[in-house]
Structure formats: C-alpha cells, structure tokens
N, C-alpha and C. Protein backbone atom coordinates (compact mmCIF):
# COMPACT_ATOMS: atom_id res chain seq x y z
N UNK A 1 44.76 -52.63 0.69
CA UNK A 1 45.63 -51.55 1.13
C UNK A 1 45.39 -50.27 0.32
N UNK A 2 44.86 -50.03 -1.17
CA UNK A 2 44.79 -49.46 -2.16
C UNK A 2 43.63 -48.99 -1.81
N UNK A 3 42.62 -49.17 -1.08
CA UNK A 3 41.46 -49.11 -0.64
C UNK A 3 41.59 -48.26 0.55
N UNK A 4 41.98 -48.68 1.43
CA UNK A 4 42.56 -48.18 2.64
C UNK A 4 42.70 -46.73 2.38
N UNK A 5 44.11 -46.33 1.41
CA UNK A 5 44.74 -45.08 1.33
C UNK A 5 43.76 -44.63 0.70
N UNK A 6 43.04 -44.46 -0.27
CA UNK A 6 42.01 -44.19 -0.96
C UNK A 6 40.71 -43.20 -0.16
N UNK A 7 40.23 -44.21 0.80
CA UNK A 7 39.87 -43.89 1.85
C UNK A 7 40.18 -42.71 2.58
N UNK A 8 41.67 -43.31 3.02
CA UNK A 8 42.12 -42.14 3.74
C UNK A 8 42.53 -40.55 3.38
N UNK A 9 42.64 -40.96 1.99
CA UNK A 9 42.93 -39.59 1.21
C UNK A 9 41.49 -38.51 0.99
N UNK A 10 40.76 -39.60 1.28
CA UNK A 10 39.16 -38.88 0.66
C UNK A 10 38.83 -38.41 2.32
N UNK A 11 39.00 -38.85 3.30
CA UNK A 11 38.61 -38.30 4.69
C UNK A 11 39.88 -36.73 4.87
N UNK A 12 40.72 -37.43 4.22
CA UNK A 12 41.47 -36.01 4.54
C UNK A 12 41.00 -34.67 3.80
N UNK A 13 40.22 -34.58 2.66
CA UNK A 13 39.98 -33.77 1.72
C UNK A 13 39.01 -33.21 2.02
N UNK A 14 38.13 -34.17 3.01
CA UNK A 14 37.01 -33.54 3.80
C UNK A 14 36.96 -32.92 4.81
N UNK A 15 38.13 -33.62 5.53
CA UNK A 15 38.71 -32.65 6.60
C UNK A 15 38.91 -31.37 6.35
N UNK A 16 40.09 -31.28 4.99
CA UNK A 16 40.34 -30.24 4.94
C UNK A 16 39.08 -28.70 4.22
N UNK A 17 38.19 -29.27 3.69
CA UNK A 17 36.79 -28.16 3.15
C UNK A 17 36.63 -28.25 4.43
N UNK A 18 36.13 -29.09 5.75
CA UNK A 18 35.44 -28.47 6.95
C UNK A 18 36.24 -27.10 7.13
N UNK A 19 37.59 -27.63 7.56
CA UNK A 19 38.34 -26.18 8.14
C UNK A 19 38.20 -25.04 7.68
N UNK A 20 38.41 -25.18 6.12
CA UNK A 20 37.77 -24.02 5.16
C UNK A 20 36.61 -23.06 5.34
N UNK A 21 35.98 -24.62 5.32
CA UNK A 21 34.14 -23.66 5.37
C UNK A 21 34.19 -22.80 6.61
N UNK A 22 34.97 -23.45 8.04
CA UNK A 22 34.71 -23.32 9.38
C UNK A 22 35.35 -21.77 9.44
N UNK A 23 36.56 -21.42 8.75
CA UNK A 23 37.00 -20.45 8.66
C UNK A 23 36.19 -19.06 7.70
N UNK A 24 35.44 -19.55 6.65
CA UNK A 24 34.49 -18.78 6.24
C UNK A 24 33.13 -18.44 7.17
N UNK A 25 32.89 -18.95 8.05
CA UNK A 25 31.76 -19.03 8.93
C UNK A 25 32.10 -17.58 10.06
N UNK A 26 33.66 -18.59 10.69
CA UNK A 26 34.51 -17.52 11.52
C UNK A 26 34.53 -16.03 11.14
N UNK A 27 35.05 -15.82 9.80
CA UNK A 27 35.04 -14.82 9.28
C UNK A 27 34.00 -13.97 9.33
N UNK A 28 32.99 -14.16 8.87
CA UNK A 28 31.83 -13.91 8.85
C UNK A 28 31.09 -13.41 10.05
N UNK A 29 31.46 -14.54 11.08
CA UNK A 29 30.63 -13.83 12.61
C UNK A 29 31.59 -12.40 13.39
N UNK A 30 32.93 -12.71 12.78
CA UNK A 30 33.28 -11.72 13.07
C UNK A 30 33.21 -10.45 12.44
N UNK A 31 32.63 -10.43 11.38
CA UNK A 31 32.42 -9.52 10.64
C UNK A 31 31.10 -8.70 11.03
N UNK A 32 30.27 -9.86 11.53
CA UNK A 32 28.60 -9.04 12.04
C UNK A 32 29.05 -8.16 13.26
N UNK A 33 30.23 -8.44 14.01
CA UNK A 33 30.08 -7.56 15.17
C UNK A 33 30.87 -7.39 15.33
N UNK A 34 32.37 -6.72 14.58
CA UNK A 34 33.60 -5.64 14.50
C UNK A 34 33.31 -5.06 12.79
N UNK A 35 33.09 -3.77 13.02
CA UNK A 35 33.23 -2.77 11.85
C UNK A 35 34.97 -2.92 11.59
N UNK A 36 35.31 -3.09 10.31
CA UNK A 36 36.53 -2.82 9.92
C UNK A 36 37.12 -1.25 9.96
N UNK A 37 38.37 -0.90 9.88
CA UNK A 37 38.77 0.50 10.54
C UNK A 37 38.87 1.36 9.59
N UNK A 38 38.96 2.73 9.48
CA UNK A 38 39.07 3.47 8.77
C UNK A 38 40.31 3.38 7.87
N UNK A 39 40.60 2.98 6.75
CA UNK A 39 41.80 2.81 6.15
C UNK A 39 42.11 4.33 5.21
N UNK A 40 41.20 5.02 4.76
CA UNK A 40 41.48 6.25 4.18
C UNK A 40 40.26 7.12 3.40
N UNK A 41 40.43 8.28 3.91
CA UNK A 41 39.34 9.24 3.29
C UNK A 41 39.79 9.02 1.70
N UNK A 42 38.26 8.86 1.03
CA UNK A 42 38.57 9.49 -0.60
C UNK A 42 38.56 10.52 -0.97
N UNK A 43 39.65 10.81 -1.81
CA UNK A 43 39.99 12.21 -2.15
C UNK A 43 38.92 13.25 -2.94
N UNK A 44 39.10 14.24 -3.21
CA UNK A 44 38.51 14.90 -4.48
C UNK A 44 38.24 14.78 -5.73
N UNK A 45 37.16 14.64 -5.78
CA UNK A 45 37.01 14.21 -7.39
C UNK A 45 35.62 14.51 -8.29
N UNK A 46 35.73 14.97 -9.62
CA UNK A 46 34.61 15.44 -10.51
C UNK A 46 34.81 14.21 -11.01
N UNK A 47 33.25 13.65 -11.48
CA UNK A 47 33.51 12.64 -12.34
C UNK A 47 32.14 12.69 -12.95
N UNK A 48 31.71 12.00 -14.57
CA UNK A 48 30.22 12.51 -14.92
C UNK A 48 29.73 10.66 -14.74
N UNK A 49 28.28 11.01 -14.31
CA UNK A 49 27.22 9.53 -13.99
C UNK A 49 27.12 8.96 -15.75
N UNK A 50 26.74 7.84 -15.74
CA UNK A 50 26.00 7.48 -17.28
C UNK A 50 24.57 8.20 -17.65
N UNK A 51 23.69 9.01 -16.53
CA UNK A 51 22.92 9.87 -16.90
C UNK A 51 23.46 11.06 -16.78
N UNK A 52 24.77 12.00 -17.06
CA UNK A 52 25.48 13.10 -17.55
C UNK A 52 25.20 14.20 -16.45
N UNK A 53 25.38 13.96 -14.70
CA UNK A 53 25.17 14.44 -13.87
C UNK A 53 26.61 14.92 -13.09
N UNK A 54 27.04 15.27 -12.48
CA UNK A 54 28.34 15.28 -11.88
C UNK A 54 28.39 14.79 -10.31
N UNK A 55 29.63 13.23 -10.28
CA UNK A 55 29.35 12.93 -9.26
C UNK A 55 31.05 13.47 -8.73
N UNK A 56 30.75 13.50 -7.33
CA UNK A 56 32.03 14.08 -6.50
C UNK A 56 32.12 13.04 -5.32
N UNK A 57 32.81 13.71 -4.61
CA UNK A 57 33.41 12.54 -3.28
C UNK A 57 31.93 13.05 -2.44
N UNK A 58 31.34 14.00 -2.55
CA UNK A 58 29.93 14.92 -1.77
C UNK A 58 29.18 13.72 -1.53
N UNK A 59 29.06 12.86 -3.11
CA UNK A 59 27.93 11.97 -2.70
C UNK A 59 27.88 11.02 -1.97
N UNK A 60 29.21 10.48 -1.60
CA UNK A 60 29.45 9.48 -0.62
C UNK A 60 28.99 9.93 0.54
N UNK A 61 28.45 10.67 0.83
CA UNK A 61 28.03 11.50 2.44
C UNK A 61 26.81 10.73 3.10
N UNK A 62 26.44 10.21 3.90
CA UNK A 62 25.14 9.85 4.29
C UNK A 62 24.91 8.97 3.67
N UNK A 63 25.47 7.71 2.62
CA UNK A 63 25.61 6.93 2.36
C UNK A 63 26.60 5.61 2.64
N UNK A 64 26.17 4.65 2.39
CA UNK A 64 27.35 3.16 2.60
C UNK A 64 27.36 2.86 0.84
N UNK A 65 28.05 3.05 0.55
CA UNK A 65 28.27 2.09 -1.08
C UNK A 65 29.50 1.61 -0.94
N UNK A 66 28.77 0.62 -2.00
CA UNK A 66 30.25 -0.38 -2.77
C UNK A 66 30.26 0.09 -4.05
N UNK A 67 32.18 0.20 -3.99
CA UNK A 67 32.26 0.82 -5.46
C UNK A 67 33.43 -0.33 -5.87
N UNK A 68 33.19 -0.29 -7.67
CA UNK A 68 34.29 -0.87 -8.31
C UNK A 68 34.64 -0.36 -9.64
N UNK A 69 35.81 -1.06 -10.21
CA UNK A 69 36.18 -0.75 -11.17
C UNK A 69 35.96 -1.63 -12.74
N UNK A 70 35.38 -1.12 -13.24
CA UNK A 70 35.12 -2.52 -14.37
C UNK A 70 35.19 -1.65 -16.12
N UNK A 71 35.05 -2.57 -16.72
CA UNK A 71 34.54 -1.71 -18.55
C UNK A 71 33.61 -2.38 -19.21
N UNK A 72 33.05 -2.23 -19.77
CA UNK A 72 31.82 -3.01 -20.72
C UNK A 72 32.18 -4.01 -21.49
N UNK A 73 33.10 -3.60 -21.97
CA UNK A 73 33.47 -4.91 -23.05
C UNK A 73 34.45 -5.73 -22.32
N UNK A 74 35.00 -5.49 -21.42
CA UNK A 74 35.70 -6.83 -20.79
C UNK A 74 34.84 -7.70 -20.93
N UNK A 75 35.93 -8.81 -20.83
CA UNK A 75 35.12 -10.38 -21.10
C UNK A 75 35.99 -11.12 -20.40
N UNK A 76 36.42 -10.59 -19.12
CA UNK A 76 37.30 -11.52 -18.20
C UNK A 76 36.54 -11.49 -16.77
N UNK A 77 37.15 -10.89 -15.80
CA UNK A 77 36.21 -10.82 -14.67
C UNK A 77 35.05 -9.80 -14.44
N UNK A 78 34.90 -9.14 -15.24
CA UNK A 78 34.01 -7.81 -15.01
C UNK A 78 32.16 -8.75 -15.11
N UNK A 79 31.96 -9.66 -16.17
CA UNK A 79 30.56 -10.21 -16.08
C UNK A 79 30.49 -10.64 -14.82
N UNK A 80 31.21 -11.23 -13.94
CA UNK A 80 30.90 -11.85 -12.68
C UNK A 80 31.14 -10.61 -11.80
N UNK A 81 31.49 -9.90 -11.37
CA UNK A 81 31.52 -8.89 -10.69
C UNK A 81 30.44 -8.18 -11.10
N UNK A 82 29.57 -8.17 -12.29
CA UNK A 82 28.14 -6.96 -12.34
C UNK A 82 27.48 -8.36 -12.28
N UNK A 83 27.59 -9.29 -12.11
CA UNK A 83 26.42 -10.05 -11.62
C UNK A 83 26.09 -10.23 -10.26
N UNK A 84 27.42 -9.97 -9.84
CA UNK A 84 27.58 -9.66 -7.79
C UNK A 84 27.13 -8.84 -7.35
N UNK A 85 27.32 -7.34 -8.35
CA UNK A 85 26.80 -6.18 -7.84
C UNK A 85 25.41 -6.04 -8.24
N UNK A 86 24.90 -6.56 -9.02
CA UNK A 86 23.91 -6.54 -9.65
C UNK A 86 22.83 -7.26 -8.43
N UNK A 87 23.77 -8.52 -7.51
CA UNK A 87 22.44 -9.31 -6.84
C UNK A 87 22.64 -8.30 -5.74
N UNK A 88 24.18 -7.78 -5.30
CA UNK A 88 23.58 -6.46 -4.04
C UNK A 88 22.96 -6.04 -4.18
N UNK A 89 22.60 -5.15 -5.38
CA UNK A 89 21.69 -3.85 -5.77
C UNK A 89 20.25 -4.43 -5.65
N UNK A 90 19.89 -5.31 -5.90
CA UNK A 90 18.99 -6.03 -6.03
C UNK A 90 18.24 -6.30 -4.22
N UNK A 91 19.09 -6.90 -3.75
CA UNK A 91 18.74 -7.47 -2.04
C UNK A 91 18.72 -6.11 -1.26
N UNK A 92 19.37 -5.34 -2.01
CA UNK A 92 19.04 -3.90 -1.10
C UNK A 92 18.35 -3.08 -1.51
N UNK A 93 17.51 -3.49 -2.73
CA UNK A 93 16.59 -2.55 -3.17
C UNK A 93 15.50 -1.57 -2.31
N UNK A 94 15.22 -1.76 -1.28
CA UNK A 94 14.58 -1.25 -0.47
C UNK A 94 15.45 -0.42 0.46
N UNK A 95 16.60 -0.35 0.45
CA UNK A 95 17.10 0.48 1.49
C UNK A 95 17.81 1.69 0.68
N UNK A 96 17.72 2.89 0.57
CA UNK A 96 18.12 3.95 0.06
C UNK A 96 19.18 4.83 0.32
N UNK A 97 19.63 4.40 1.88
CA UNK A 97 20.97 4.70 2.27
C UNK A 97 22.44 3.61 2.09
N UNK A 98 21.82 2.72 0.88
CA UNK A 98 22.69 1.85 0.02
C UNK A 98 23.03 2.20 -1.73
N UNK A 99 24.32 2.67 -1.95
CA UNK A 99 24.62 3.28 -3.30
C UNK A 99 25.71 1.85 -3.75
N UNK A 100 25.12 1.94 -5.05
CA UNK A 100 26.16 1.03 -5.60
C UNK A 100 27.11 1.92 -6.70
N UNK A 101 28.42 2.28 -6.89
CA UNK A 101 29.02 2.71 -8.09
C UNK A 101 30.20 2.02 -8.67
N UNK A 102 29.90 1.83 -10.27
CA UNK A 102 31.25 1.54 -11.19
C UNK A 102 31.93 2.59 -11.77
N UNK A 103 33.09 2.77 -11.64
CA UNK A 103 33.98 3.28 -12.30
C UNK A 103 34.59 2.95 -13.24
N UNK A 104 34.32 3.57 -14.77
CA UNK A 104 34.86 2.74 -15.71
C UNK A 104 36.18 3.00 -16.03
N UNK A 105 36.98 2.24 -16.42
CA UNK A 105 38.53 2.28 -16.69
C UNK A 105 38.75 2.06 -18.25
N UNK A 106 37.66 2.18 -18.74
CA UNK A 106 38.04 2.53 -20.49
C UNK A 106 36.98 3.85 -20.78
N UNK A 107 37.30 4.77 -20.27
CA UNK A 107 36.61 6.21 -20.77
C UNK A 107 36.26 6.42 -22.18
N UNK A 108 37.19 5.65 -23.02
CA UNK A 108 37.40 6.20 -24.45
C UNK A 108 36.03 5.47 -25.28
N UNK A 109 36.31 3.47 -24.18
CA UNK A 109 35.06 3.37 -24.91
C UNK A 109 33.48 3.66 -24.82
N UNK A 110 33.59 3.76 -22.88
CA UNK A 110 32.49 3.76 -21.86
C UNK A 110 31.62 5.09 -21.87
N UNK A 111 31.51 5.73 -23.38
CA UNK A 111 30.66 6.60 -23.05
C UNK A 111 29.13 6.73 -22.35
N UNK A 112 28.79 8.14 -22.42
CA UNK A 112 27.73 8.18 -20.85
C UNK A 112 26.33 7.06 -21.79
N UNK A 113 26.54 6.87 -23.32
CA UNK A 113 25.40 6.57 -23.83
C UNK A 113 25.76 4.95 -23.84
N UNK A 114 26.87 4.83 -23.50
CA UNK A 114 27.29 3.17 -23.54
C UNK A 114 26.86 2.96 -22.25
N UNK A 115 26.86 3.28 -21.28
CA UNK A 115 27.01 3.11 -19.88
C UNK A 115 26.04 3.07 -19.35
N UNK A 116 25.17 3.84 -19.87
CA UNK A 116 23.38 4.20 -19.94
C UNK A 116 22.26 2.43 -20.22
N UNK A 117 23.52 2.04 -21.39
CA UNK A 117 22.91 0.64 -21.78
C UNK A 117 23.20 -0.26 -21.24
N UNK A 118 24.80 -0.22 -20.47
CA UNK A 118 25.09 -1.10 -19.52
C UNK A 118 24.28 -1.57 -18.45
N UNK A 119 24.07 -0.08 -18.28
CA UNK A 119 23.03 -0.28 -16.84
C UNK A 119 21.58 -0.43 -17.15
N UNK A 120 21.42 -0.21 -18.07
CA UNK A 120 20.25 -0.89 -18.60
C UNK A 120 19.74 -2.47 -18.58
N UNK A 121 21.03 -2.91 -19.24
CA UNK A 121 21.08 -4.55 -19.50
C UNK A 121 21.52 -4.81 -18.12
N UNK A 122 22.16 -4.56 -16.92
CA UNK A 122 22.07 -5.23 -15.38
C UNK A 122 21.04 -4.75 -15.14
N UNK A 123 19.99 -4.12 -15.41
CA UNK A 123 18.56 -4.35 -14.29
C UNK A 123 18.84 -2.75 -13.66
N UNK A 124 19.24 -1.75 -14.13
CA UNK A 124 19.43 -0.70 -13.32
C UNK A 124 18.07 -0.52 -13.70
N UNK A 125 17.24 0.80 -12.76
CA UNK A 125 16.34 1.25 -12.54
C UNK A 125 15.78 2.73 -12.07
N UNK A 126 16.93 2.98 -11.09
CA UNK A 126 17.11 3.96 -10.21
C UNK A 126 18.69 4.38 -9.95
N UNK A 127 18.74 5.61 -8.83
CA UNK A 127 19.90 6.09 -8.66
C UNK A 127 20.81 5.42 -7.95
N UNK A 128 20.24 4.12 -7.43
CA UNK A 128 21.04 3.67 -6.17
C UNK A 128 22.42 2.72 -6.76
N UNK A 129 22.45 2.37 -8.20
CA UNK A 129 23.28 1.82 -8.64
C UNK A 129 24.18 3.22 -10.45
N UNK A 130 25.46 3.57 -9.90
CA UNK A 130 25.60 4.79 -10.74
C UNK A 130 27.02 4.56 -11.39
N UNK A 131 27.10 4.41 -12.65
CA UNK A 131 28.38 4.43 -13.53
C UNK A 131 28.77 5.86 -13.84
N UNK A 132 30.44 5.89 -13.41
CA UNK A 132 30.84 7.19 -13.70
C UNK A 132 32.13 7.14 -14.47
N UNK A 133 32.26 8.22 -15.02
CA UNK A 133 33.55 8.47 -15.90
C UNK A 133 34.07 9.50 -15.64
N UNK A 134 35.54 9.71 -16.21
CA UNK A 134 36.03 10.61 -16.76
C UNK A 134 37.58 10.61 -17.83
N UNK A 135 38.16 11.29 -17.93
CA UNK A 135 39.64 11.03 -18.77
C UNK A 135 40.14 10.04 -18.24
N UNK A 136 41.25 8.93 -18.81
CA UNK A 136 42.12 8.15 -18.77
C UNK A 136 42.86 8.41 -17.06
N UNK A 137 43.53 10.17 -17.38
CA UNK A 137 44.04 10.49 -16.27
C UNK A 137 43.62 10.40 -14.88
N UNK A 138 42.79 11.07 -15.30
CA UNK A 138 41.87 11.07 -13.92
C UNK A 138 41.74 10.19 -13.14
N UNK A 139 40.95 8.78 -14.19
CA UNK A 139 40.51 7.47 -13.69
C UNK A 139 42.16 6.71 -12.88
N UNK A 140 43.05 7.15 -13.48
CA UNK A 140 44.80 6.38 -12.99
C UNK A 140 44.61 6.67 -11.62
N UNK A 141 44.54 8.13 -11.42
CA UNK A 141 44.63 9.14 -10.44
C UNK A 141 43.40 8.33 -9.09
N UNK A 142 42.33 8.67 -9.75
CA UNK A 142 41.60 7.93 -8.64
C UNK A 142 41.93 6.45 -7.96
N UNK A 143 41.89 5.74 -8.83
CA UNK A 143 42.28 4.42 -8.74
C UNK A 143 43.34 4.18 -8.19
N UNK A 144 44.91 5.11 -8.50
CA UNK A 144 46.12 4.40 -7.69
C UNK A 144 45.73 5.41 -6.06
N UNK A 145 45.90 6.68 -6.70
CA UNK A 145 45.98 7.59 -5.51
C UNK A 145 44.95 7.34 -4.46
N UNK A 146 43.80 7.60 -4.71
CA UNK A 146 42.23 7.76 -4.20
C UNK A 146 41.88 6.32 -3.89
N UNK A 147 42.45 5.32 -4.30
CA UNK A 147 41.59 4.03 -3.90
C UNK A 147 42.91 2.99 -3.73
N UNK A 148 44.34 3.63 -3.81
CA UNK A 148 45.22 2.72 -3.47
C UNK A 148 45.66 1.33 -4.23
N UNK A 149 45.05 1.13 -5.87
CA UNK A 149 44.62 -0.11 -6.49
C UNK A 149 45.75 0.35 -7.73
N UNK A 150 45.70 -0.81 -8.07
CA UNK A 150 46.66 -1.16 -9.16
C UNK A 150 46.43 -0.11 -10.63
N UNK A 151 46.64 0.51 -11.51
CA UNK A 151 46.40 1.09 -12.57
C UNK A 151 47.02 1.36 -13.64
N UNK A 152 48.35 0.19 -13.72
CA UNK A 152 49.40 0.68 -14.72
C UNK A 152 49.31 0.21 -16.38
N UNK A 153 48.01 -0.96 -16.39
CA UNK A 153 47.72 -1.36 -17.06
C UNK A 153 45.85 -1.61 -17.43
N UNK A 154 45.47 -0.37 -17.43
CA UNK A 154 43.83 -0.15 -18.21
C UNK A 154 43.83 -0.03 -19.45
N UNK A 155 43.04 -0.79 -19.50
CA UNK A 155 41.65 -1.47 -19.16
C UNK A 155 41.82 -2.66 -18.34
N UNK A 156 42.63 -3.18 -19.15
CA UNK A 156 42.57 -5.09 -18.72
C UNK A 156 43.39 -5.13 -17.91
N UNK A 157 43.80 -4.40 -16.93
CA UNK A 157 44.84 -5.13 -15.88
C UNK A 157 43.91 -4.34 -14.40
N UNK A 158 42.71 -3.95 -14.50
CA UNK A 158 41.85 -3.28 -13.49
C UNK A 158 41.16 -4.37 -12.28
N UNK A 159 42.00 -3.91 -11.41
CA UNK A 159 41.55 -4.58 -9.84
C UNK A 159 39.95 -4.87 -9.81
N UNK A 160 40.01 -6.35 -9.29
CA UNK A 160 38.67 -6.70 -9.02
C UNK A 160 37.93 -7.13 -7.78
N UNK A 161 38.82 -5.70 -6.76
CA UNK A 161 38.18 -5.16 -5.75
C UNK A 161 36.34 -4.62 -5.61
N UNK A 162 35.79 -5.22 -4.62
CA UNK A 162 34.70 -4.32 -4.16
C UNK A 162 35.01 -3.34 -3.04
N UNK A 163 35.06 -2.16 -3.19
CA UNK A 163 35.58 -1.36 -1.98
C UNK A 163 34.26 -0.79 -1.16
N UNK A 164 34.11 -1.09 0.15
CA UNK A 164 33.12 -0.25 1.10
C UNK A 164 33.59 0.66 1.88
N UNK A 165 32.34 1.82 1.54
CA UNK A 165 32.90 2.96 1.63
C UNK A 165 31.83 3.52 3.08
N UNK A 166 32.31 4.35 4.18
CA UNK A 166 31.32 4.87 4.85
C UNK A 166 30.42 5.71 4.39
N UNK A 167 29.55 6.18 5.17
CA UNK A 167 28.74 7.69 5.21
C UNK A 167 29.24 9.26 5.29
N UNK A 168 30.80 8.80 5.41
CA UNK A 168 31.75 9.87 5.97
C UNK A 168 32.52 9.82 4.77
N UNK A 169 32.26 8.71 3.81
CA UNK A 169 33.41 9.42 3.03
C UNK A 169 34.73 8.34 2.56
N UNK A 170 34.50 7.18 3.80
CA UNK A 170 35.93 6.97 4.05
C UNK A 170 36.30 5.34 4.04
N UNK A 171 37.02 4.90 2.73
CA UNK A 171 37.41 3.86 2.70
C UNK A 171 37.41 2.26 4.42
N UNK A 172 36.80 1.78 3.91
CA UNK A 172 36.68 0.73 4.98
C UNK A 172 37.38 -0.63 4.93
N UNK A 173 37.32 -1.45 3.87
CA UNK A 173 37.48 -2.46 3.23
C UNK A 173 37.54 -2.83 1.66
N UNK A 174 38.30 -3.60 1.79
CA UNK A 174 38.35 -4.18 0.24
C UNK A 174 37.54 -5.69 0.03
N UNK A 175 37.16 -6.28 -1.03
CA UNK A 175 36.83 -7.76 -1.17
C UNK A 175 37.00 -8.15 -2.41
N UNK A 176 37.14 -9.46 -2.61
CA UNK A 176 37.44 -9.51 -4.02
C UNK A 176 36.04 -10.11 -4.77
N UNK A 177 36.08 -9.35 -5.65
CA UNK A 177 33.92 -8.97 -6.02
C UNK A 177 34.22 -10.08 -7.12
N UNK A 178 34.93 -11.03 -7.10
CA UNK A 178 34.40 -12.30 -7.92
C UNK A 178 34.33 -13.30 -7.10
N UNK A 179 34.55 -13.32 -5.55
CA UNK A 179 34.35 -14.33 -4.84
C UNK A 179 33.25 -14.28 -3.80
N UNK A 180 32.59 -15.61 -3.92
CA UNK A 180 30.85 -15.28 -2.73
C UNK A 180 31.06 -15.42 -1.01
N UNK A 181 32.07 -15.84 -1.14
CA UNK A 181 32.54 -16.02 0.13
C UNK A 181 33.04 -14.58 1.17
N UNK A 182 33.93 -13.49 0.00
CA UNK A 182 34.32 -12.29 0.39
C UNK A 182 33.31 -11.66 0.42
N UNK A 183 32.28 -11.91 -0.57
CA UNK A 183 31.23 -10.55 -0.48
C UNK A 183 29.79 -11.24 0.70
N UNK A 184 29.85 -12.10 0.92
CA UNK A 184 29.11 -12.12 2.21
C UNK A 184 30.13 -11.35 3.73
N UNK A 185 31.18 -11.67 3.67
CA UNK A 185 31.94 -10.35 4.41
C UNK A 185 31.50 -9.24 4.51
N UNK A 186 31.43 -8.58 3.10
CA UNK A 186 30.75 -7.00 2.74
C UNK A 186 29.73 -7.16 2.90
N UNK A 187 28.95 -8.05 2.88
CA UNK A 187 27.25 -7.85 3.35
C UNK A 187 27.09 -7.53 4.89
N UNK A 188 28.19 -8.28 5.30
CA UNK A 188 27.87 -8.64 7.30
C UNK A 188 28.70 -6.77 7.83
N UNK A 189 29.04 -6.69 6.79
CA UNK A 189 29.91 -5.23 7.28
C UNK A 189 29.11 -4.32 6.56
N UNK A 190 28.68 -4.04 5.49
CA UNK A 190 27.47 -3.26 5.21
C UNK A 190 26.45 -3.04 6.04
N UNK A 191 26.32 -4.47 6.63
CA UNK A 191 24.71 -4.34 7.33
C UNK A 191 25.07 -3.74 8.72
N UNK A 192 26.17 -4.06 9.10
CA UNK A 192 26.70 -3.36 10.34
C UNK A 192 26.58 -1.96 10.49
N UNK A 193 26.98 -1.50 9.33
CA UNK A 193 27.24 0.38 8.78
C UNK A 193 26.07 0.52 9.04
N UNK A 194 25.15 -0.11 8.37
CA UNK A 194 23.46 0.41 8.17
C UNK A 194 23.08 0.93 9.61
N UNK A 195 22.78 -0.50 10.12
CA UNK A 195 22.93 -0.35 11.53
C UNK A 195 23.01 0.75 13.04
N UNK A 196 24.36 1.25 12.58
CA UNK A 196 25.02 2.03 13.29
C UNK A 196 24.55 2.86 12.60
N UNK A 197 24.16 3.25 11.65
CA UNK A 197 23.72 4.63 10.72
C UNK A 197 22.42 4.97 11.08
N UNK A 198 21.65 4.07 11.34
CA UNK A 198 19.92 3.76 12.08
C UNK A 198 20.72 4.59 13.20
N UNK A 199 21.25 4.22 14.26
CA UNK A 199 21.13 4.12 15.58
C UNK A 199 21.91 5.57 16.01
C-alpha cells in the first residue's frame, strides 16, 4: 500500500513539471508571434557610459535593448543577471541593432573606472553592451519614475528586472533576469522587434 502511494505521489509530481514545462512552451509560442504593448515612453535623461560619454533617452532610437539595474559589488542576484546578460550580449553579437545597458544603483561606488573593469571582466568588447551612471538622485528618479521599479532601498533592495525597450524609445516588457525561463520570453520578443525592424 506504502508502495502504491509512493508511486502515486511520484506520478503526480510529474504530472505536475509537465503542466509547468507545457505552460513555459505556451508562453513562449506566444511570445514569437504577439509583440507585447507599449507600456511607457522613457523619460529624459543625462547619464555618463563607463567609457565617460553621455548617454540620453536619444540612444534608445533605432535600437531594441535590454536594460537593468545592478552594482558591482553585490553578491546577491546581480552575478546571475550579468551572466544572463552577458550570454545575450554574446548570442547577439552579430546584430548591431541589439544594445545591452546596466544602470548602476551604487554611483558612489560604481565609478566610470570601476565600471570600465566590470565590463571588462563580463567579456565586454564593444559598444553594444554600456554601463551608465549618475547621482544617487537621479538613478531613484529613473528607476521609480522612468522605469516604474522599486528604489527605496539602493543598492541592495534594486529590482531584478530585465526591461525591453523599443527602437522608439518605449518600454515593452519586464522579465525577471535571474530566471531562464523569462528571458527566453525576451529573446522570442526581441527577435520579434528585430524582425519587424528588418521589415
């Protein structure tokens, strides 16, 4: 009888990952062929690159990037999130109308020469992956106002959102950039943007 339930408990557990997976699959096909909707233009903003350039909302133009929020010395979710962004940047290395950017949420420590090494040590290379800063304020400002995300507590209380952004400018989606399941979402909706950006 002990055997039996045993059994039956282990068919149910399998049952229940099919549905799971089946619903990650779902997700997914629907993702290759409905673009998610415009949820909000990003606002105005000066902010300096880790190579001491000035980036604005301008550069989002004619581009698809994923942007997030992270700091260097975190040692909570931020290594797995630049290892996520790190394999995007990577699989899209060949396409140039793909920008990757972090926004750092410790300014004080993330200078442009810290940030320089950051991106050094992920494999940066080129412009297509870009760390930016600016004051404490600012970064609140962007983050609650401009990106709608949590900010009452930076460094360590910083959303571990991947946000995709159009060619226009304009907030699309969120994912949560420590899970592989969400960011194949953002891949099937990236590649969609591309797509439609070709065509």
């Amino acid at each position: 009888m002990k055997k039996i339930h045993t059994v039956y408990i282990a068919g149910l557990f399998i049952l229940i990952l099919g549905i799971g997976a089946t619903w990650v699959i779902n997700k997914a096909d629907q993702a290759h062929q409905t673009p998610p909707p415009i949820i909000k233009s990003v606002p105005d903003f000066q902010f300096k690159t880790h190579d001491g350039y000035t980036f604005t909302m301008e550069n989002f133009r004619n581009k698809i990037t994923v942007l997030d929020f992270m700091f260097t010395s975190c040692t909570g979710p931020c290594p797995i999130m630049a290892s996520n962004m790190s394999r995007l940047y990577e699989q899209y290395r060949s396409i140039p109308d793909v920008q990757f950017v972090s926004v750092t949420v410790d300014p004080d420590t993330d200078t442009e020469d810290v940030l320089a090494a950051y991106a050094d040590a992920n494999g940066v290379n080129d412009d297509r992956w870009i760390f930016i800063r600016s004051d404490i304020k600012s970064v609140k400002e962007l983050t609650r106002d401009g990106f709608m995300l949590f900010s009452d507590d930076l460094p360590a209380g910083h959303s571990v959102k991947f946000v995709l952004i159009d060619d226009k400018g304009r907030i699309r989606q969120y994912y949560d950039g420590t899970d592989k399941a969400s960011i194949a979402i953002l891949q099937a909706h990236l590649n969609l943007f591309l797509k439609n950006l070709d065509s």
